[in-house]
Structure formats: structure tokens, C-alpha cells
C-alpha atoms as a PDB file:
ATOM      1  CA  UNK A   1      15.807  -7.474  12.676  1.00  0.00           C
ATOM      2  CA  UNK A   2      19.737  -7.296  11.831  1.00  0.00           C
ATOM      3  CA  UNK A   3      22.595  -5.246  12.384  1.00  0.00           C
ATOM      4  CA  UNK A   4      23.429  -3.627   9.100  1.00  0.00           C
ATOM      5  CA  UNK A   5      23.657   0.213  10.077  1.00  0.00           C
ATOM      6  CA  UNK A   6      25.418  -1.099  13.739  1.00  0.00           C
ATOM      7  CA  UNK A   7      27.131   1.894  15.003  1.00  0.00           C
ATOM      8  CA  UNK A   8      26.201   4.170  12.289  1.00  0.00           C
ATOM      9  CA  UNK A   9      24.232   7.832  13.356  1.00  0.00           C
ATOM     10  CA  UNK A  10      21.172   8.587  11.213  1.00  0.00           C
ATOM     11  CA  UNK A  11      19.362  12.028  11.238  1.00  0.00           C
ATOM     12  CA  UNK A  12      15.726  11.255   9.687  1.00  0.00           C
ATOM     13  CA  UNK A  13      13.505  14.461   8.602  1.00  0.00           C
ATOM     14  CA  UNK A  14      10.062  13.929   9.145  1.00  0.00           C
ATOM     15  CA  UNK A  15       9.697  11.058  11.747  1.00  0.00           C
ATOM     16  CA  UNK A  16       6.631  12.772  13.901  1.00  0.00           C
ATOM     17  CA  UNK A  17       3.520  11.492  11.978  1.00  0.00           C
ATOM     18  CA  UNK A  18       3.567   7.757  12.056  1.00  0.00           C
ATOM     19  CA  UNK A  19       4.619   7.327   8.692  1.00  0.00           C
ATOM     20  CA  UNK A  20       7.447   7.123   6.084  1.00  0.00           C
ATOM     21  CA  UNK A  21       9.750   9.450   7.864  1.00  0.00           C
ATOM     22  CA  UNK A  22       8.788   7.115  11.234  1.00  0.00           C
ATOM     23  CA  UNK A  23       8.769   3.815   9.641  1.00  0.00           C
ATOM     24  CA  UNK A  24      12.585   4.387   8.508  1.00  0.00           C
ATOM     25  CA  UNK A  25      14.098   5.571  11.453  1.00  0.00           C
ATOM     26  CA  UNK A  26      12.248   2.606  13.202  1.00  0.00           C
ATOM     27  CA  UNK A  27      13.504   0.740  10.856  1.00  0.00           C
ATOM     28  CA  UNK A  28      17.097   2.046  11.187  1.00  0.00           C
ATOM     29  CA  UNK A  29      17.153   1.751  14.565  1.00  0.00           C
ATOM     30  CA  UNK A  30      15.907  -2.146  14.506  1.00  0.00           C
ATOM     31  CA  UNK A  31      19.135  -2.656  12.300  1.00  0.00           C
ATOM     32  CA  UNK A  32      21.274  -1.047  14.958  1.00  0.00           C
ATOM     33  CA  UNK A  33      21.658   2.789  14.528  1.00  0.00           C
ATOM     34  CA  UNK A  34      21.207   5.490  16.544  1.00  0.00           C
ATOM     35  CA  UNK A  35      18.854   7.879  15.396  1.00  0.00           C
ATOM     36  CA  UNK A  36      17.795  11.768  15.672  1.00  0.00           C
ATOM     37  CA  UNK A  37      14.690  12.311  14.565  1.00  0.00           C
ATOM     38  CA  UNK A  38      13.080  16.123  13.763  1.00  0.00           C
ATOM     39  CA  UNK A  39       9.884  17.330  12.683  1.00  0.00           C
ATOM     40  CA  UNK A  40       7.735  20.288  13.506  1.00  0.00           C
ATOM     41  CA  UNK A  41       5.625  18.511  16.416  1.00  0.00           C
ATOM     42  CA  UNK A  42       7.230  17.405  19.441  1.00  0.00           C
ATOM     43  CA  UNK A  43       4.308  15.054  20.550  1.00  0.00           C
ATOM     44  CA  UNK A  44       4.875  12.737  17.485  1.00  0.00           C
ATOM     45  CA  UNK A  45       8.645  12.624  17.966  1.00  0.00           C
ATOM     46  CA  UNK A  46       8.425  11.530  21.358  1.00  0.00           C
ATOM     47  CA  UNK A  47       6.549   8.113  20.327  1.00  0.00           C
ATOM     48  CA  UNK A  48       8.814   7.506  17.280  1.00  0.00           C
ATOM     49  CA  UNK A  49      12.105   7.961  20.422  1.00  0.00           C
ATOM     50  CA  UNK A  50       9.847   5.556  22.748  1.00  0.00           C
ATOM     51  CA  UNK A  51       9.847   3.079  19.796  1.00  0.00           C
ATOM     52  CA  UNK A  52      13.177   3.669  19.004  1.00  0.00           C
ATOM     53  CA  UNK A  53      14.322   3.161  22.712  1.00  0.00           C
ATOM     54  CA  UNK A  54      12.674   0.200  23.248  1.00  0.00           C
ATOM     55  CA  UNK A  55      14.503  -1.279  20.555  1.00  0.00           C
ATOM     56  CA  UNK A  56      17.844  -0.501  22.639  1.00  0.00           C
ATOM     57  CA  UNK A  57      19.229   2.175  20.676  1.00  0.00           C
ATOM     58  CA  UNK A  58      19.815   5.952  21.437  1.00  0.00           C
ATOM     59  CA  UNK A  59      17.303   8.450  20.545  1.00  0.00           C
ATOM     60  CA  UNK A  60      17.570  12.535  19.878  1.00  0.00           C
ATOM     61  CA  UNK A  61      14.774  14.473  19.388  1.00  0.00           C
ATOM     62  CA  UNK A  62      15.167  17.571  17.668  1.00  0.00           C
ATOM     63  CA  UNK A  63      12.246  19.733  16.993  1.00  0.00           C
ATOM     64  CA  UNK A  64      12.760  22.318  13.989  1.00  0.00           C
ATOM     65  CA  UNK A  65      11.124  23.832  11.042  1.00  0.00           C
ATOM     66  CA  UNK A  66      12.214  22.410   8.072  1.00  0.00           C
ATOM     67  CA  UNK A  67      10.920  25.334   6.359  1.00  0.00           C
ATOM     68  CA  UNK A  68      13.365  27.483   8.241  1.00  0.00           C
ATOM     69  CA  UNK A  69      16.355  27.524   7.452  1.00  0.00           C
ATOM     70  CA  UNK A  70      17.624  29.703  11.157  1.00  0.00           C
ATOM     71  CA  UNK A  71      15.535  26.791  12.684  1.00  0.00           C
ATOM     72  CA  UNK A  72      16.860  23.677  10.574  1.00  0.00           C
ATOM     73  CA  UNK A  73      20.964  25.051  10.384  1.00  0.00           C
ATOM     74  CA  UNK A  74      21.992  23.806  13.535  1.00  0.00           C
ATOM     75  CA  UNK A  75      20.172  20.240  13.182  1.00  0.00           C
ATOM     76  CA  UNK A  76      23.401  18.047  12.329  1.00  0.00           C
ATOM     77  CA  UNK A  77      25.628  20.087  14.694  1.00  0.00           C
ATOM     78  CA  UNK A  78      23.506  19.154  17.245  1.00  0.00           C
ATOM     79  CA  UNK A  79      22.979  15.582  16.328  1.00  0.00           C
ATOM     80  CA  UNK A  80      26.868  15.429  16.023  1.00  0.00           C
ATOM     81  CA  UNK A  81      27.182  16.863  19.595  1.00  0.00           C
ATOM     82  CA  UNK A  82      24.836  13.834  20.969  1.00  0.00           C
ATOM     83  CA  UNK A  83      25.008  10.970  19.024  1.00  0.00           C
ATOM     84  CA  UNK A  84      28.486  11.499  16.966  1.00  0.00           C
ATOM     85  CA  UNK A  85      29.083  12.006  13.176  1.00  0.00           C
ATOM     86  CA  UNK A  86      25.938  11.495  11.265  1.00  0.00           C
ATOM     87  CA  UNK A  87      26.340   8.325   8.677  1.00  0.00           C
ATOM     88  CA  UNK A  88      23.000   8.247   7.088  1.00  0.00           C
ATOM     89  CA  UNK A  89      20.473  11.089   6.060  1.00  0.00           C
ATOM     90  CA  UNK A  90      17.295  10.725   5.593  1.00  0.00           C
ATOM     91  CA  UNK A  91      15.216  13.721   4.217  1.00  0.00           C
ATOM     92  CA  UNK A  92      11.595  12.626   4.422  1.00  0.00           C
ATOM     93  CA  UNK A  93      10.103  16.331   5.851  1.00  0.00           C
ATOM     94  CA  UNK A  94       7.880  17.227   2.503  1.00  0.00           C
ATOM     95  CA  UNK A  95       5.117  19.842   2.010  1.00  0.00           C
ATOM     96  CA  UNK A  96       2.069  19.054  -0.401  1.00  0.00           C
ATOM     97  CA  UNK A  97      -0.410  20.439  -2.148  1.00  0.00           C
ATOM     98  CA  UNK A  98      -2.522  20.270  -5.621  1.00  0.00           C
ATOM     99  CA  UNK A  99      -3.907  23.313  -6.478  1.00  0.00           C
ATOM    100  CA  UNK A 100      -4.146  24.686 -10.799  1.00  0.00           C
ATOM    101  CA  UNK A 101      -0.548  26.416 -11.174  1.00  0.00           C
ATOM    102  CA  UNK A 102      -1.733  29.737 -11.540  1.00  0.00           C
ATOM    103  CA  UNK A 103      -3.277  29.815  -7.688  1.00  0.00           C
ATOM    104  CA  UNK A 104       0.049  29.389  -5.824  1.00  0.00           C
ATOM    105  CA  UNK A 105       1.081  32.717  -4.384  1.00  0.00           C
ATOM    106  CA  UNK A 106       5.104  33.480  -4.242  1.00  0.00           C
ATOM    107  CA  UNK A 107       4.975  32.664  -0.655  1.00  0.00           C
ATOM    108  CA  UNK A 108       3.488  29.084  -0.584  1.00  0.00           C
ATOM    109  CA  UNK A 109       5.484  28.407  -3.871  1.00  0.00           C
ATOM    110  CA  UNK A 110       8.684  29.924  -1.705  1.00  0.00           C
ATOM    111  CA  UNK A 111       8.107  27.616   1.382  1.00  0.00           C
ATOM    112  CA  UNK A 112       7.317  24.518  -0.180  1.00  0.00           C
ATOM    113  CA  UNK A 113      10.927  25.175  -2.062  1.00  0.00           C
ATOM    114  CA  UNK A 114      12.253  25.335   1.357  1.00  0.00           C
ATOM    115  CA  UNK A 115      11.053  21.970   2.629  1.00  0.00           C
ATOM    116  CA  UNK A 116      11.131  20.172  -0.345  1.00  0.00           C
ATOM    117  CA  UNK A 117      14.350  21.178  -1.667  1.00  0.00           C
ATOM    118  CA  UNK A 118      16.249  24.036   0.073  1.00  0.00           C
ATOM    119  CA  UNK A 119      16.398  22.371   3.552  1.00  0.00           C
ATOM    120  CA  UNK A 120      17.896  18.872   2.130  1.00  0.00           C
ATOM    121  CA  UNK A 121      20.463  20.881   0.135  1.00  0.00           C
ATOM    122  CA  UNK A 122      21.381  22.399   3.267  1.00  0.00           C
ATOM    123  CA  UNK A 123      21.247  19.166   5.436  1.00  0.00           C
ATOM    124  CA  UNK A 124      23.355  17.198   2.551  1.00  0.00           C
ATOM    125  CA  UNK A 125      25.941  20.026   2.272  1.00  0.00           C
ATOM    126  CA  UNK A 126      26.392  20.000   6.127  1.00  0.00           C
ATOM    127  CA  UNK A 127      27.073  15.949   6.567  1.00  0.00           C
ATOM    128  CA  UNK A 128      28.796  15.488   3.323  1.00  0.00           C
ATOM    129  CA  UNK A 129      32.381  16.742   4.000  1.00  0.00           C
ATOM    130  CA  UNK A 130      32.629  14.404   8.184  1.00  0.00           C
ATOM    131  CA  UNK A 131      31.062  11.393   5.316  1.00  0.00           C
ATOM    132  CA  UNK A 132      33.856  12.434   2.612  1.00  0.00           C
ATOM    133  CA  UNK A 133      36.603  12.412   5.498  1.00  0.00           C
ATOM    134  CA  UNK A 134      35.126   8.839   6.964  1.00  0.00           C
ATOM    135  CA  UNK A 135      34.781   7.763   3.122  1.00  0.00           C
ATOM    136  CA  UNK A 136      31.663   6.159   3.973  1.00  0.00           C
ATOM    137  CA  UNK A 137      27.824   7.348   4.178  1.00  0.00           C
ATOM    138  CA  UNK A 138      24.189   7.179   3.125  1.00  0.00           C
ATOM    139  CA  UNK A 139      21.984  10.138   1.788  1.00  0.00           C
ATOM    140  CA  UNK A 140      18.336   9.142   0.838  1.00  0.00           C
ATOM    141  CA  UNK A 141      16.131  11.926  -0.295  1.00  0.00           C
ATOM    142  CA  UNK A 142      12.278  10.753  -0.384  1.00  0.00           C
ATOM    143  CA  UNK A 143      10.855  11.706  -3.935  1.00  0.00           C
ATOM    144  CA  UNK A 144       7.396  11.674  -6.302  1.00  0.00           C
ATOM    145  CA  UNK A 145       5.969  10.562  -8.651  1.00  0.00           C
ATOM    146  CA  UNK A 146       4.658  13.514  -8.914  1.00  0.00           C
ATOM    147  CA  UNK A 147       7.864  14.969 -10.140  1.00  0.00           C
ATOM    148  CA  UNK A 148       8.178  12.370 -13.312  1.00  0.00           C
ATOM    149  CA  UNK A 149       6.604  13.518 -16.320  1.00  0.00           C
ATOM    150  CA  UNK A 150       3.229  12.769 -16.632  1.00  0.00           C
ATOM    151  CA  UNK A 151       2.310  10.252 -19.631  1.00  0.00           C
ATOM    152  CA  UNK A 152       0.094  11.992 -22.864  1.00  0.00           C
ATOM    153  CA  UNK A 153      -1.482  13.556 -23.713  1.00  0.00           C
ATOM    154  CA  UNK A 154      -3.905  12.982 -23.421  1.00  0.00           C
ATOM    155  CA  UNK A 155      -2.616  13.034 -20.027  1.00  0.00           C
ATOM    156  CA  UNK A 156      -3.976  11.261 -16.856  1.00  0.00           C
ATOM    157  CA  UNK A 157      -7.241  12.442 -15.202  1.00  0.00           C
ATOM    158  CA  UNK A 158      -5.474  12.377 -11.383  1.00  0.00           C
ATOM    159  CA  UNK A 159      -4.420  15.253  -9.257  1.00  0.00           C
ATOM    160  CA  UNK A 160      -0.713  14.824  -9.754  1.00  0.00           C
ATOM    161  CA  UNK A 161      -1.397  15.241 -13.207  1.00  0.00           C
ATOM    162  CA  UNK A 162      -4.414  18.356 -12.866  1.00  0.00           C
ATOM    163  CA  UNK A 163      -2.872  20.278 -10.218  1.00  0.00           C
ATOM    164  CA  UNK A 164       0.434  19.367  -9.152  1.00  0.00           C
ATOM    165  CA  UNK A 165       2.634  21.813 -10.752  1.00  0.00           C
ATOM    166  CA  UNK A 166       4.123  23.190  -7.650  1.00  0.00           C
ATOM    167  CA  UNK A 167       4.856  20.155  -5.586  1.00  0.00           C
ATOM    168  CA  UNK A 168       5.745  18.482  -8.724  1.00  0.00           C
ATOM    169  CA  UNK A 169       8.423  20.919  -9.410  1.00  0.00           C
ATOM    170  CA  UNK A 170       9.980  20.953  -6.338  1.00  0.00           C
ATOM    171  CA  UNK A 171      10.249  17.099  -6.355  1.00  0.00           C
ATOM    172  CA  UNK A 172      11.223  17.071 -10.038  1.00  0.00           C
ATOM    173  CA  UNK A 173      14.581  19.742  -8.231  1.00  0.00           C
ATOM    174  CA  UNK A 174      14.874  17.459  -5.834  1.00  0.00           C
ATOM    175  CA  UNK A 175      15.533  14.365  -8.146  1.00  0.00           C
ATOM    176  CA  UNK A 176      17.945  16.468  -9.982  1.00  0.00           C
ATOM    177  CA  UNK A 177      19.999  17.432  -7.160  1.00  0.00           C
ATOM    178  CA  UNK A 178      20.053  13.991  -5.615  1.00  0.00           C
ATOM    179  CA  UNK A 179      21.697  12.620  -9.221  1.00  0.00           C
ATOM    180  CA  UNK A 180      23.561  15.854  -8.768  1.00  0.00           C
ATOM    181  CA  UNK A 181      25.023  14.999  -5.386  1.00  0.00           C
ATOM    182  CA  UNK A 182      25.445  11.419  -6.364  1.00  0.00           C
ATOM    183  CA  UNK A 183      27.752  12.305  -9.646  1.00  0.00           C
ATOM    184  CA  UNK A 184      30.241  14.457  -7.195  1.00  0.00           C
ATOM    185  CA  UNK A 185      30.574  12.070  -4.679  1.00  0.00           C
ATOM    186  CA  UNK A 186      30.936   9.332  -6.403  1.00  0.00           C
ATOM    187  CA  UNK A 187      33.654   6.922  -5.757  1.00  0.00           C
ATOM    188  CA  UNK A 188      33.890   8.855  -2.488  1.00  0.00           C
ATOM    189  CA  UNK A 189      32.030   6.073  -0.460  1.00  0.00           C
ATOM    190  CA  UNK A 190      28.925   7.474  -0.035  1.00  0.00           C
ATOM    191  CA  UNK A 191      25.617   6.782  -1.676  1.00  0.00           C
ATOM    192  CA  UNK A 192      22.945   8.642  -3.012  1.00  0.00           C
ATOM    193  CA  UNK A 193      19.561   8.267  -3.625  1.00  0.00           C
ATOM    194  CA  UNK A 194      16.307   9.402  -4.114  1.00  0.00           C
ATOM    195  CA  UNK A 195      13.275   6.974  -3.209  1.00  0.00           C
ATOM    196  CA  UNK A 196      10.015   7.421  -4.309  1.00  0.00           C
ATOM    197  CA  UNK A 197       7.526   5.060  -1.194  1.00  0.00           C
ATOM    198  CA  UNK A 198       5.520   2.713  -3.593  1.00  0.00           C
ATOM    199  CA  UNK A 199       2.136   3.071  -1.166  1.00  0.00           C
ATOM    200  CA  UNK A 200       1.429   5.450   1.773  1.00  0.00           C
ATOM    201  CA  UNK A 201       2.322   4.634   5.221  1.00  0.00           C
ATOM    202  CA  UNK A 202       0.436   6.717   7.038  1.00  0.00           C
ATOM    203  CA  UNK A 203      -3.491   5.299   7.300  1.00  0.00           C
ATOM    204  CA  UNK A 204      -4.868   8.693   6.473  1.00  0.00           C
ATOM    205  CA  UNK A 205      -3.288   8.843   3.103  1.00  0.00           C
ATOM    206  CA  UNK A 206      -3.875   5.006   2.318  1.00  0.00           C
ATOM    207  CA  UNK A 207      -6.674   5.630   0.155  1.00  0.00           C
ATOM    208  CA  UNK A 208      -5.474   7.064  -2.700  1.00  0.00           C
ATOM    209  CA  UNK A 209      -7.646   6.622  -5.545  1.00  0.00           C
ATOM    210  CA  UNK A 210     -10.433   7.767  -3.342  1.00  0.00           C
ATOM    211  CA  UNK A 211      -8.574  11.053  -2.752  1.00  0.00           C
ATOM    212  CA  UNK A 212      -7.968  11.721  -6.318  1.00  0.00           C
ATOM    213  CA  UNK A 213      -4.119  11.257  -6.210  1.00  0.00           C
ATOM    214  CA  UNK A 214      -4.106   7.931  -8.671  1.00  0.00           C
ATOM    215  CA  UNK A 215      -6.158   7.005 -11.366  1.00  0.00           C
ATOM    216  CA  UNK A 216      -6.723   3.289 -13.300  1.00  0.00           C
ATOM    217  CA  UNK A 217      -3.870   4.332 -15.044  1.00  0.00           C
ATOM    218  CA  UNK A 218      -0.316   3.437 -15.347  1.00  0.00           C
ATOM    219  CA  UNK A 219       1.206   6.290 -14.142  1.00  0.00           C
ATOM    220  CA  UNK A 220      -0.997   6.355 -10.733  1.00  0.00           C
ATOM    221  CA  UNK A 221       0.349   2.603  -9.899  1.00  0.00           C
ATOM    222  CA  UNK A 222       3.545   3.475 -10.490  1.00  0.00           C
ATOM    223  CA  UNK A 223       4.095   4.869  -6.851  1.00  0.00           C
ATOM    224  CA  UNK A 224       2.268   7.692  -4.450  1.00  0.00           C
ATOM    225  CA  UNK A 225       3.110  11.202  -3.187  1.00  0.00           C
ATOM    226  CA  UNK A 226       4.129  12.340   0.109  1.00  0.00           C
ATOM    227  CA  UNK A 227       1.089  13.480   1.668  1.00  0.00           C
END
């Protein structure tokens, strides 16, 4: 690959499944960081650290809860502690779901706020002040299009659309508090950004029209959701 994050500490959120969250810390690791990577399952982090490994760069793997916040609190500290002071964040850990707005109870609404949008708050407050003192660093907060308004009406026939007021919302937070973040640090040296993946990486999700996520419709080529 190259060598443009050589000697540069990422901590990636939701590398155990194979897909986005796996692809970029592969990915980051190719081009010469070293990477913690934490997700709920062990299992899957131990492949994406075997990959990562084999590429000849140091690996932590750091199970935790994203939807904890006792669970997720200590996760730079501890990356700090093995692998030094974290340069890039990457908060990929996301919880879906597309259900009619009025059948989310307080408690499913409450945890997907957690994931989606409490737990990179927490993880962007925690690495911002080592990247302020450095003057260098990366934050990149994986997004939706679910969280963009919808065109219409008459609006689009998909699920996003339908029934995606609750992950929508906490996406649509999310992309306000990455421009947020971005607008106080900027001319700090550190960059941030929310992506939004432009196809599924993980197999399972690949078929999206078939799933009801997209529709023959502008909006639904635009880009996908997180599964």
C-alpha cells in the first residue's frame, strides 16, 4: 500500500464484523499505523488483529460496549497505555433499525443514542485535547444517508424514508456534531469528518434494494446505511 498514517495510532469502533469498521483499520494499518480495534465480539476482533499483524503493524484489541458508556470510558486510556497517543479516530460502531416512529420504546430510542451519537462524543472529547497539544489529528465519524432529508413529497417508497425516524435522527445528531467539532477545532490541525460508505461492505448487507433500504430513486443511489 503506502505509508501515509506511518507512526500514527488509530482507535477504530466497530472493526469485528468484516466490514466498514474492518476494512478501515485494515486499511490504516496497510498505510502504516498501529491500530486498536473494539467492538462487542471478541471472535471478530481477533481476525481483523491477525490481518492487521500480518501486515507488520501492532494490534490492540479492546472489547467494549459502545452502548455503555462505564464499558466504552476507558477505551482511549487504554489504547494510549499500549500503542501511544491516539492520532486518528474512527467511529464506525452504529446500531440500526427501521421500524414506523411511533413503535420505538424510550429504551431502544435511548441506546441507539448511545452508539450512534453519545459514545463518539465521548471518544472525540477524550482524544481531542493529546491531538490539540500535538496540533495534528484525524476524527472520522461514519454517517447516513439516512440522516439527510428525504426528497418530496411525495417522498421515496424505501425504508430509510418509511421507517427510519430513529436511526435517522441519531445520524442526522451525529452530522451536526461532527460540523460541530470541526468549526472548534479548526485551524488547530486536526480534521473532521463525517463519511457516509457509498455501498455496503459487509456481503450480508450488499443487497440493498432487495432488502428494502434503496429504491430506483435518486436518493437510494446516493449512498447506503450502516447495517
Amino acid at each position: 500500500m503506502g505509508n501515509e498514517c506511518e507512526g500514527r495510532v488509530a482507535l477504530v469502533t466497530g472493526a469485528s464484523r468484516g466490514g466498514t469498521g474492518t476494512a478501515i483499520a485494515v486499511r490504516l494499518a496497510a498505510e502504516g499505523a498501529d491500530v486498536a480495534v473494539t467492538a462487542r465480539g471478541s471472535a471478530g476482533l481477533e481476525e481483523c488483529r491477525d490481518r492487521i499483524v500480518a501486515l507488520g503493524r501492532r494490534c490492540l484489541v479492546l472489547p467494549a460496549d459502545m452502548g455503555d458508556p462505564v464499558a466504552r470510558a476507558s477505551l482511549v486510556e487504554r489504547t494510549e497505555a499500549g500503542l501511544g497517543p491516539v492520532d486518528i479516530l474512527v467511529n464506525s460502531a452504529a446500531i440500526g433499525g427501521y421500524k414506523p416512529f411511533d413503535e420505538w420504546s424510550a429504551e431502544e430510542l435511548a441506546f441507539m443514542m448511545q452508539v450512534n451519537v453519545w459514545g463518539p462524543w465521548q471518544l472525540m472529547t477524550q482524544v481531542v485535547g493529546s491531538m490539540r497539544e500535538r496540533r495534528r489529528g484525524a476524527i472520522v465519524n461514519l454517517t447516513s444517508f439516512s440522516g439527510e432529508y428525504p426528497p418530496g413529497p411525495p417522498f421515496p417508497t424505501n425504508r430509510p424514508s418509511k421507517s427510519g425516524a430513529a436511526y435517522g435522527s441519531s445520524k442526522a445528531a451525529l452530522n451536526r456534531l461532527t460540523i460541530a467539532v470541526a468549526s472548534e477545532c479548526e485551524g488547530q490541525g486536526i480534521a473532521v469528518n463525517a463519511l457516509t460508505p457509498q455501498a455496503a461492505i459487509d456481503a450480508q448487507a450488499a443487497n440493498l434494494a432487495g432488502r428494502g433500504w434503496t429504491a430506483p430513486y435518486d436518493f437510494g443511489r446516493r449512498s447506503s446505511p450502516t447495517p
